[in-house]
C-alpha atoms as a PDB file:
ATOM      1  CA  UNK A   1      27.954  91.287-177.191  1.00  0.00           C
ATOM      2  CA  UNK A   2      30.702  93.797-177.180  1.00  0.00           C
ATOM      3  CA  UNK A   3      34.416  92.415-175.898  1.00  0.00           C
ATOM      4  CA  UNK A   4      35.609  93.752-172.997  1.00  0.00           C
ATOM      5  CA  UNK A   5      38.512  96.316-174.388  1.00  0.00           C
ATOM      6  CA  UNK A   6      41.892  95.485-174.534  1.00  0.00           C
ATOM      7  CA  UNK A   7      44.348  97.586-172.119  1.00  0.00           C
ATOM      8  CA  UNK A   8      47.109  99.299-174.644  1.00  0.00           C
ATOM      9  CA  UNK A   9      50.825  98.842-173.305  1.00  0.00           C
ATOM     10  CA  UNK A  10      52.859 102.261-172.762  1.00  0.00           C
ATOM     11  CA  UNK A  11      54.242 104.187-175.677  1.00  0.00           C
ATOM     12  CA  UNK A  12      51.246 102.130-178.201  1.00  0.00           C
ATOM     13  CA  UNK A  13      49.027 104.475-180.340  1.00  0.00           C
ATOM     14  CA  UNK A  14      45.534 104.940-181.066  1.00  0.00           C
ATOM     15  CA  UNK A  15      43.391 107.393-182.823  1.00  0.00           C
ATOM     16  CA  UNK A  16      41.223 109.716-180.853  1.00  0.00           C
ATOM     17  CA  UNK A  17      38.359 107.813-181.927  1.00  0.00           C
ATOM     18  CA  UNK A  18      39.509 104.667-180.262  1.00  0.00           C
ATOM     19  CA  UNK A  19      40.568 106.268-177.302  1.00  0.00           C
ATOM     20  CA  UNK A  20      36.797 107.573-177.104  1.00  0.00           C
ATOM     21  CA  UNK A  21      35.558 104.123-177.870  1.00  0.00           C
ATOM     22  CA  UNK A  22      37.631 102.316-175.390  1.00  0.00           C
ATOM     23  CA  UNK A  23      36.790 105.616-172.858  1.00  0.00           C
ATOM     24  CA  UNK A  24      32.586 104.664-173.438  1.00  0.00           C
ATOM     25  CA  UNK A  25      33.493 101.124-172.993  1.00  0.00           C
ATOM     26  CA  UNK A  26      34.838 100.904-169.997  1.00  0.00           C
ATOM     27  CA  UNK A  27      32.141 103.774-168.734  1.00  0.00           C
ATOM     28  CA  UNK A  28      29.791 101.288-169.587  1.00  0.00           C
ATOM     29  CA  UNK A  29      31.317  98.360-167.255  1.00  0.00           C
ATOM     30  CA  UNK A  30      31.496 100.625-164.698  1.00  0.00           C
ATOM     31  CA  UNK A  31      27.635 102.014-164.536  1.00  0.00           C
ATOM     32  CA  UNK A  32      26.976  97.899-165.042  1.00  0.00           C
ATOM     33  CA  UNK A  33      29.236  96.912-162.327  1.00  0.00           C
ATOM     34  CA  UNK A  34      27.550  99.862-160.333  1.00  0.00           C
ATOM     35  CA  UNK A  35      24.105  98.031-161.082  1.00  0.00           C
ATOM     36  CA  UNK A  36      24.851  94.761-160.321  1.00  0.00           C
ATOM     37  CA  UNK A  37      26.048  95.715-156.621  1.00  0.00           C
ATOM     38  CA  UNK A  38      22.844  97.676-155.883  1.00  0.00           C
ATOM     39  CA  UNK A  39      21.279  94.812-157.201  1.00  0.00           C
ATOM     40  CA  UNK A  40      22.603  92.654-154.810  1.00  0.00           C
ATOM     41  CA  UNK A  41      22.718  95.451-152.022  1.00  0.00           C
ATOM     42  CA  UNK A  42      19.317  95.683-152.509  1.00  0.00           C
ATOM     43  CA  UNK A  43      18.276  92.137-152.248  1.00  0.00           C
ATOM     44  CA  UNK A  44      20.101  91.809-149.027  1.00  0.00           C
ATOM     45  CA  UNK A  45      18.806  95.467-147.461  1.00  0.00           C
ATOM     46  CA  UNK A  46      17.556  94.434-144.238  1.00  0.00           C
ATOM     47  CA  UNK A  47      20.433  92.006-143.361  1.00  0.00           C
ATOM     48  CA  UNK A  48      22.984  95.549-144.543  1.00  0.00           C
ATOM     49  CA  UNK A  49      20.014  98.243-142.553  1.00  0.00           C
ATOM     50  CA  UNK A  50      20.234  95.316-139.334  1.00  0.00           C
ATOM     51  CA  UNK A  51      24.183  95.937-139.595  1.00  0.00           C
ATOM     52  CA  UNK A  52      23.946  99.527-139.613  1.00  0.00           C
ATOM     53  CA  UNK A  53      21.949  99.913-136.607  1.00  0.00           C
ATOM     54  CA  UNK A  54      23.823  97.337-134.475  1.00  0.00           C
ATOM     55  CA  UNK A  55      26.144 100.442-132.865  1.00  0.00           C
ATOM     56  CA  UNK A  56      22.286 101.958-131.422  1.00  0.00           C
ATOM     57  CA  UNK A  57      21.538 101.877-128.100  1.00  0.00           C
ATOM     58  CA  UNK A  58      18.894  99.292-127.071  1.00  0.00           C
ATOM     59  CA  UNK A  59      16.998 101.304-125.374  1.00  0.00           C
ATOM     60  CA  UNK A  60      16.442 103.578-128.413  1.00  0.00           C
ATOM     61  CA  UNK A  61      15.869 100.913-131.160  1.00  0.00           C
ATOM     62  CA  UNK A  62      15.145 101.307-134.742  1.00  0.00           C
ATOM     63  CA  UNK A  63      15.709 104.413-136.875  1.00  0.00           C
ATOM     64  CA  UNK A  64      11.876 106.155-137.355  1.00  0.00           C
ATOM     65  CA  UNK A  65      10.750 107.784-141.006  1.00  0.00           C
ATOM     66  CA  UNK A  66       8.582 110.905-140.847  1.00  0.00           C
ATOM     67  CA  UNK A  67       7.220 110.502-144.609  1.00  0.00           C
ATOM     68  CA  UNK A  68       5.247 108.188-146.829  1.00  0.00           C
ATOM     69  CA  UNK A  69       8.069 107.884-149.619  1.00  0.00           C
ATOM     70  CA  UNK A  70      10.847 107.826-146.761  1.00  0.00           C
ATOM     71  CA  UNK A  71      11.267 104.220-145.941  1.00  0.00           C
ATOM     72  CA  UNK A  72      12.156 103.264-149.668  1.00  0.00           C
ATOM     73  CA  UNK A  73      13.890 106.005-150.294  1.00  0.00           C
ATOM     74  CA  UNK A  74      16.162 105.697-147.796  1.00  0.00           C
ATOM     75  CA  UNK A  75      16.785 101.799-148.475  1.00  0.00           C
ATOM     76  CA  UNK A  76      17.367 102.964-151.884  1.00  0.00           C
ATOM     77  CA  UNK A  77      20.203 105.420-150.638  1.00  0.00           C
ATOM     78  CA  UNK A  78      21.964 102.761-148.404  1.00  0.00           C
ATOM     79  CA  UNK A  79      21.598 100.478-151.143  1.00  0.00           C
ATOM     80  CA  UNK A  80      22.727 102.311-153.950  1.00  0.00           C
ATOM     81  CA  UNK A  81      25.774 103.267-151.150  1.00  0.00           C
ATOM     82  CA  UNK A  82      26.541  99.675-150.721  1.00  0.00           C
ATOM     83  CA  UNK A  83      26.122  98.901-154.881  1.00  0.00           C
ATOM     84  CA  UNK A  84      29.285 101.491-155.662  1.00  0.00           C
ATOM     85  CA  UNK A  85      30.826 100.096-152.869  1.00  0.00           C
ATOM     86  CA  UNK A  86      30.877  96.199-154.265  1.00  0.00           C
ATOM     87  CA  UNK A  87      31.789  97.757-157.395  1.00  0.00           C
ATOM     88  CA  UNK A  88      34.599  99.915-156.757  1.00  0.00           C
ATOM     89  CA  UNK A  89      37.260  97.080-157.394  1.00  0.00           C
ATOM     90  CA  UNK A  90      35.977  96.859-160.882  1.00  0.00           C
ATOM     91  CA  UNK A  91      35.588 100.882-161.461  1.00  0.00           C
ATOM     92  CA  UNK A  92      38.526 101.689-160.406  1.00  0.00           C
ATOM     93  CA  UNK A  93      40.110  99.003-162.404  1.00  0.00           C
ATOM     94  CA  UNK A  94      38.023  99.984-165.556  1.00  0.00           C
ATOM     95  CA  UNK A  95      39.746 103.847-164.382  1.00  0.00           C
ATOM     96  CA  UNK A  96      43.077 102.023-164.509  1.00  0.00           C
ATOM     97  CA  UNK A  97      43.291 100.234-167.327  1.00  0.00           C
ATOM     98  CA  UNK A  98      42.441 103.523-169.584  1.00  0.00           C
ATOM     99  CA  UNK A  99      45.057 105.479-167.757  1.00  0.00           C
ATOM    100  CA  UNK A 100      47.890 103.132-167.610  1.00  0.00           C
ATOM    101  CA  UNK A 101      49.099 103.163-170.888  1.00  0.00           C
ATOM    102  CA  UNK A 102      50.464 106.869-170.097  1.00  0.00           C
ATOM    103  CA  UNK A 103      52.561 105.399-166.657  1.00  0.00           C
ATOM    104  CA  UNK A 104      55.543 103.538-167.604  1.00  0.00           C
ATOM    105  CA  UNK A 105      55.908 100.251-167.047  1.00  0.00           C
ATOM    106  CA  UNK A 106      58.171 100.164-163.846  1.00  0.00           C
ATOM    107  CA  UNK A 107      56.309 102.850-162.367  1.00  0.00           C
ATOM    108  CA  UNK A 108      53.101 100.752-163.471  1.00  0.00           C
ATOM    109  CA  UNK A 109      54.413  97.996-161.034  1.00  0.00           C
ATOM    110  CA  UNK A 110      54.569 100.711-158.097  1.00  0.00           C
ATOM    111  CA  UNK A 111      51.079 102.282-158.764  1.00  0.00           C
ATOM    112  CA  UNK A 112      49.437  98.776-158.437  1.00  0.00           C
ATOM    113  CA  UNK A 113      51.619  97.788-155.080  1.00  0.00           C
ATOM    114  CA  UNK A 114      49.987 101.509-153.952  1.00  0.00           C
ATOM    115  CA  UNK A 115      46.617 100.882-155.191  1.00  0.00           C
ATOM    116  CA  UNK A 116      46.722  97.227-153.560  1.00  0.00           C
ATOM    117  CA  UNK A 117      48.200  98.997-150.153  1.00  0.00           C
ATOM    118  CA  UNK A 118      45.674 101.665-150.316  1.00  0.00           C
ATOM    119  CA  UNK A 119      42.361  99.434-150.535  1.00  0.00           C
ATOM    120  CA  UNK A 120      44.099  97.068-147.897  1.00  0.00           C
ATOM    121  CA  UNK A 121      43.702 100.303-145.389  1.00  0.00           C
ATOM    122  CA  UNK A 122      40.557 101.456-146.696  1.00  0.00           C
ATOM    123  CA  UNK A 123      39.290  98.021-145.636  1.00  0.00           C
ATOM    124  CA  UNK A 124      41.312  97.772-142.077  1.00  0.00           C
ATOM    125  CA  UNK A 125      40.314 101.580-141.827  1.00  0.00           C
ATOM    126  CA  UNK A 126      36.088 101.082-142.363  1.00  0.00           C
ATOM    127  CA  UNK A 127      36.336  98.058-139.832  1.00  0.00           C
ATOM    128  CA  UNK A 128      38.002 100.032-137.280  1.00  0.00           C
ATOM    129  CA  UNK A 129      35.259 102.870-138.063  1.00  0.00           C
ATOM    130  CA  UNK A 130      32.360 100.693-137.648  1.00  0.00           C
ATOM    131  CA  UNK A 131      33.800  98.410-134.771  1.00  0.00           C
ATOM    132  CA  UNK A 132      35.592 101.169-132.661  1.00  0.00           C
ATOM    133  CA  UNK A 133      34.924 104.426-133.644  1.00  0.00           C
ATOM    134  CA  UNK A 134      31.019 104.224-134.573  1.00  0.00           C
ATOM    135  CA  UNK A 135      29.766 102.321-131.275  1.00  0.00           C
ATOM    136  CA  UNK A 136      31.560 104.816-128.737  1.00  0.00           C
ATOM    137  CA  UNK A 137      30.807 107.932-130.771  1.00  0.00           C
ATOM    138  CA  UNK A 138      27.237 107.122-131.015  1.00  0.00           C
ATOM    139  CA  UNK A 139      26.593 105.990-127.512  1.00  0.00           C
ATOM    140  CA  UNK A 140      28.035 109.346-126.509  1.00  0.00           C
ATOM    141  CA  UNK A 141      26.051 111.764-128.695  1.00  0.00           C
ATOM    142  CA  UNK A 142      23.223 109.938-128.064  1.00  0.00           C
ATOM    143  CA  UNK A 143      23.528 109.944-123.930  1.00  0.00           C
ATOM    144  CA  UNK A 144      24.752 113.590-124.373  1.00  0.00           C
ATOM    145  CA  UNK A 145      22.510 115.394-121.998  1.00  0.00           C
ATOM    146  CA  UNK A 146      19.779 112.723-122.815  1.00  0.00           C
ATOM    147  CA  UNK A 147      17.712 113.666-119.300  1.00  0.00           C
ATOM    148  CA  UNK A 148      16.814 116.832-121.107  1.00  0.00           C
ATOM    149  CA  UNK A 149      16.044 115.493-124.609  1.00  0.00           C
ATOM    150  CA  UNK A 150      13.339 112.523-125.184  1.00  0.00           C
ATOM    151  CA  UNK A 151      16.428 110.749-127.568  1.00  0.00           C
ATOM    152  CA  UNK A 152      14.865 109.920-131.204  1.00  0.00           C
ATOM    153  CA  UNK A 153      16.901 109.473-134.104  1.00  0.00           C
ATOM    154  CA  UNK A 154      15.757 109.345-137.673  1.00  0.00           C
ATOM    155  CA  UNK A 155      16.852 106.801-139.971  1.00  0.00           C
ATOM    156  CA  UNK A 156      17.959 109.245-143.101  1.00  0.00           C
ATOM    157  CA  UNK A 157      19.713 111.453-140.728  1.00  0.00           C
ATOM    158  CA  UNK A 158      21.559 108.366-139.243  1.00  0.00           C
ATOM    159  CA  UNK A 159      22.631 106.513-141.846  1.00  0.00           C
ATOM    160  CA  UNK A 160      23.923 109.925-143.165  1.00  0.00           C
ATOM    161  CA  UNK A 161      26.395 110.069-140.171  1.00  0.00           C
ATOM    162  CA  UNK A 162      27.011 106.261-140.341  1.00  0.00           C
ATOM    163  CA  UNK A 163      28.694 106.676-144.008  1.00  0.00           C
ATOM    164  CA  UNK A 164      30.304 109.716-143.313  1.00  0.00           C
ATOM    165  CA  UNK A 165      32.369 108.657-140.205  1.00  0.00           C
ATOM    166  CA  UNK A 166      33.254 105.361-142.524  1.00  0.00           C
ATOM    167  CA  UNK A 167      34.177 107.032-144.967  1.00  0.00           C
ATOM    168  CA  UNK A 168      35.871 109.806-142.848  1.00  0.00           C
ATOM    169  CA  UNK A 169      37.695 107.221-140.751  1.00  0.00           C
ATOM    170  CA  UNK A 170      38.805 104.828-144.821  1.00  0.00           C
ATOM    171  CA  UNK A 171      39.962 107.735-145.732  1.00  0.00           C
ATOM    172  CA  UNK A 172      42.519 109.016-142.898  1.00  0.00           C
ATOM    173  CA  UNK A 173      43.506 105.698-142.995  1.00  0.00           C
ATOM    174  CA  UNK A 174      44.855 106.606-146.228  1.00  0.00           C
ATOM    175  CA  UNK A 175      47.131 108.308-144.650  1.00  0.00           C
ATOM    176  CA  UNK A 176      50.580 106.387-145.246  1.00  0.00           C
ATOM    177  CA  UNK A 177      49.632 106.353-149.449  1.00  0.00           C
ATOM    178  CA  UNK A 178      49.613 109.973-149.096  1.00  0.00           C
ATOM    179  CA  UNK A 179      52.747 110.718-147.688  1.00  0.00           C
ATOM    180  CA  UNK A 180      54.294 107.565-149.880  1.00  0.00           C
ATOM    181  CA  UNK A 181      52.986 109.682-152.992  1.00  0.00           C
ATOM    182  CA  UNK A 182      54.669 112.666-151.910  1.00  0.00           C
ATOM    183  CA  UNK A 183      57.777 111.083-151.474  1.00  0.00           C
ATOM    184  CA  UNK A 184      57.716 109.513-154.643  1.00  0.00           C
ATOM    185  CA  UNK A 185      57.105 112.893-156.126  1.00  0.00           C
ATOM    186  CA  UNK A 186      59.808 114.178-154.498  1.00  0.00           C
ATOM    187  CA  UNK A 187      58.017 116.914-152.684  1.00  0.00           C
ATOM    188  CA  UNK A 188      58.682 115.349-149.182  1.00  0.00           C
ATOM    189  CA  UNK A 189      61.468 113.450-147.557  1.00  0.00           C
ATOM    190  CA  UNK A 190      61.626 110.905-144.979  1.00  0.00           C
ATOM    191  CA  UNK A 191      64.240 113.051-143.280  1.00  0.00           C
ATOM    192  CA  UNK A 192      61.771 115.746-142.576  1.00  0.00           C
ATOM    193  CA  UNK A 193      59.058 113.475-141.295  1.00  0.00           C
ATOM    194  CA  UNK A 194      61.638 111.627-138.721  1.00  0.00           C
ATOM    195  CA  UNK A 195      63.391 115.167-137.736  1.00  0.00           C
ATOM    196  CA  UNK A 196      59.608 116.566-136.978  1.00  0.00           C
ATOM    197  CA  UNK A 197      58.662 113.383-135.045  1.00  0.00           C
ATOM    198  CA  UNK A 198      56.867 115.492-132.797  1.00  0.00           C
ATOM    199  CA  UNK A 199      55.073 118.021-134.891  1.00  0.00           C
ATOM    200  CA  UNK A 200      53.503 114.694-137.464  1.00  0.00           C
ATOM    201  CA  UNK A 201      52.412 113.768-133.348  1.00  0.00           C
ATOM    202  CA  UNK A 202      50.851 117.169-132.505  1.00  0.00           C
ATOM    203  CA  UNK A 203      48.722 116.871-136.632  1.00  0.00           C
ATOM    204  CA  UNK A 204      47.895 113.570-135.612  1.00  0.00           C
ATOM    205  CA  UNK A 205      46.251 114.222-132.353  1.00  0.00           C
ATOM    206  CA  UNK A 206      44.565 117.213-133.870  1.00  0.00           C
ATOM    207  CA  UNK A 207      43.120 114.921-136.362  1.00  0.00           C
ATOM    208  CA  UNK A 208      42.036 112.531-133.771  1.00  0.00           C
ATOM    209  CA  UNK A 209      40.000 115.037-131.846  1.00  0.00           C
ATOM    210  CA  UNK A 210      38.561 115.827-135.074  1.00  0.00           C
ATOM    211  CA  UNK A 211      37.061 112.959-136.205  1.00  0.00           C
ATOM    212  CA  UNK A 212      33.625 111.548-134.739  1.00  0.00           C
ATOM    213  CA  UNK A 213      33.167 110.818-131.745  1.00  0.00           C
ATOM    214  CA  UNK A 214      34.877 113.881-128.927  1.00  0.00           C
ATOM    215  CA  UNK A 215      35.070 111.607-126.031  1.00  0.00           C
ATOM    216  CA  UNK A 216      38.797 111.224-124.478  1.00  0.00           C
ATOM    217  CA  UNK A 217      38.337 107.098-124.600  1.00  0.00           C
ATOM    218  CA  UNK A 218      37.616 107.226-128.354  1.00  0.00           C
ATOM    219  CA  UNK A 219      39.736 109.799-129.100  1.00  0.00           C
ATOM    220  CA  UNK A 220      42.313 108.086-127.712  1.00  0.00           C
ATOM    221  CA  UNK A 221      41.643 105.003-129.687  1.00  0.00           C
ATOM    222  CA  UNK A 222      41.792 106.823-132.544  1.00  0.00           C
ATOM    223  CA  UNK A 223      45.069 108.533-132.138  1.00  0.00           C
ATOM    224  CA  UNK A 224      46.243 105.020-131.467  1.00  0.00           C
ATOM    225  CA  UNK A 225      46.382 103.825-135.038  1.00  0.00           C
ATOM    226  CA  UNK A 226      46.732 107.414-136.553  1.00  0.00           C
ATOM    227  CA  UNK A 227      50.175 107.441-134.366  1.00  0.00           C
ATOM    228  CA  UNK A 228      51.571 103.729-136.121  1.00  0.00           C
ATOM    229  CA  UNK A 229      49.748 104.687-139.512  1.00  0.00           C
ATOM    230  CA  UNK A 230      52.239 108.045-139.062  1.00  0.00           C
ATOM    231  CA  UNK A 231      55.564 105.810-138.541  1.00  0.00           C
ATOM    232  CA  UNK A 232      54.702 103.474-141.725  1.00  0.00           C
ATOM    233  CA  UNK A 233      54.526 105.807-143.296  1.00  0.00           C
ATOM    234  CA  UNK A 234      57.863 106.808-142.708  1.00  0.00           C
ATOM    235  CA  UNK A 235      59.369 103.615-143.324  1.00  0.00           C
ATOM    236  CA  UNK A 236      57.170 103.367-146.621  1.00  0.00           C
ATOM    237  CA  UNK A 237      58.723 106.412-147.656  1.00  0.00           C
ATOM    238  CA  UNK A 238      62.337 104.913-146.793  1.00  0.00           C
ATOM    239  CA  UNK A 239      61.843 101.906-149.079  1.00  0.00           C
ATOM    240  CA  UNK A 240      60.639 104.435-151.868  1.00  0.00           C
ATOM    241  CA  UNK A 241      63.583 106.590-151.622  1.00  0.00           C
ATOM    242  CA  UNK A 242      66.456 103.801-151.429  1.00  0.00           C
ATOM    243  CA  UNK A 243      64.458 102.078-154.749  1.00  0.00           C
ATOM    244  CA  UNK A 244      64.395 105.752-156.330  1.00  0.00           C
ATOM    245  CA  UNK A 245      68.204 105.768-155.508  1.00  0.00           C
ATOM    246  CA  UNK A 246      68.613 102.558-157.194  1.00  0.00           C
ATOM    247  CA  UNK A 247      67.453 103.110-160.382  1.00  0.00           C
ATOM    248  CA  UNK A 248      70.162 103.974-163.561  1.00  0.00           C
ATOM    249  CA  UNK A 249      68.036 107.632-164.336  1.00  0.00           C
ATOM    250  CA  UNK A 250      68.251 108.414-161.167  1.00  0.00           C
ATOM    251  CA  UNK A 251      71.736 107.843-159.964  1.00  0.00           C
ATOM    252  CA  UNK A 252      72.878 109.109-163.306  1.00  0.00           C
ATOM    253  CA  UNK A 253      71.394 112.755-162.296  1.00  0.00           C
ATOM    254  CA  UNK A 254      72.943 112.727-158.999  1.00  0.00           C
ATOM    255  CA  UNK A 255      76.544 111.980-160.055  1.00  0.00           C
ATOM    256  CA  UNK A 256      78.904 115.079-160.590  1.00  0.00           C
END
């Protein structure tokens, strides 16, 4: 069996061919890793398809299929949804490690702080999707005029919206890396954010109303985080410009 490849430290040199090598590699851990959670995704399908309907009303039960391949095709999806999502630690890891030798190493230290951050709110952001936002969002659509509809809903088309608002929901969640990032880049400054208090407010209520589920209770639960995810953002930011300001290169650019 092939070794796992060895991550190169910054400024270290390889040929082209051992870049490719260590490129195929790590593709190769990856697509395994991949397997290996759908595996396991698989096996446990109707304990993962039971968690995805718990936000459906009782009174209109289980997800229906409308064709003879359906049913396993559509616990093939979920699975294979579930598989990259057990293996994302190691892909993006295996993504990492081959671009990290390009980063130097004290802005190695920061990228793995953000990536750490980043999957700590995907997490927090997925939960408050499926505990929050998915229950009240579906209740509603579901109820929405439902004494002029005879209320069906089938299971592909479902578990379609299901990953979308969790991933919708990870991902805005994301929010404070983003901002952090531009800071760091210097393309935005904490100034501007606290001087236009009220404007980030106004984006972050749009984005609110946005997202699934248009009732004023859930929309108002989601503005709630959106609104603190906005000021730590802020105070990220502040910790990344005073360490910025700290550094020899830096300060050595800004003196006369």
């Amino acid at each position: 069996m092939k070794p796992l490849p060895r991550r190169l430290r910054h400024g270290e040199e390889a040929t082209l061919v051992e870049h490719l090598d260590e490129l195929r590699t790590r593709i190769f851990v990856s697509l395994g890793a991949v397997a290996v959670g759908f595996a396991i995704a698989f096996l446990f399908r109707h304990q993962l398809l039971d968690w995805l309907n718990a936000p459906l009303p009782e009174d209109i039960g289980k997800p229906i299929t409308l064709g003879v391949a359906e049913p396993f095709m559509t616990s093939f999806k979920v699975s294979l949804m579930a598989g990259f999502a057990i293996a994302l630690p190691v892909v993006l890891w295996q993504m990492w490690s081959f671009l990290a030798p390009a980063v130097e190493e004290h802005a190695q230290r920061t990228v793995m702080v953000c990536v750490l951050l980043a999957t700590v709110l995907l997490v927090v952001g997925v939960a408050f999707g499926y505990w929050v936002v998915l229950p009240k969002a579906v209740h509603f659509l579901t109820s929405f005029d439902n004494e002029q509809f005879n209320v069906t809903v089938r299971a592909q088309d479902y578990y379609s919206f299901v990953i979308t608002v969790l991933i919708a929901v990870g991902i805005v969640f994301e929010l404070p890396i983003f901002i952090v990032a531009l800071v760091w880049l210097g393309v935005l400054e904490t100034r501007t954010l606290r001087s236009n208090r009220r404007l980030g407010y106004f984006i972050v209520a749009v984005v609110a109303v946005l997202l699934p589920g248009i009732d004023p209770v859930t929309t108002t639960l989601e503005m709630i985080p959106l609104i603190a995810l906005y000021e730590l953002s802020i105070w990220l930011g502040v910790i990344v410009e005073r360490r910025a300001a700290r550094r020899p290169e830096v300060a050595s650019l800004t003196d006369p």
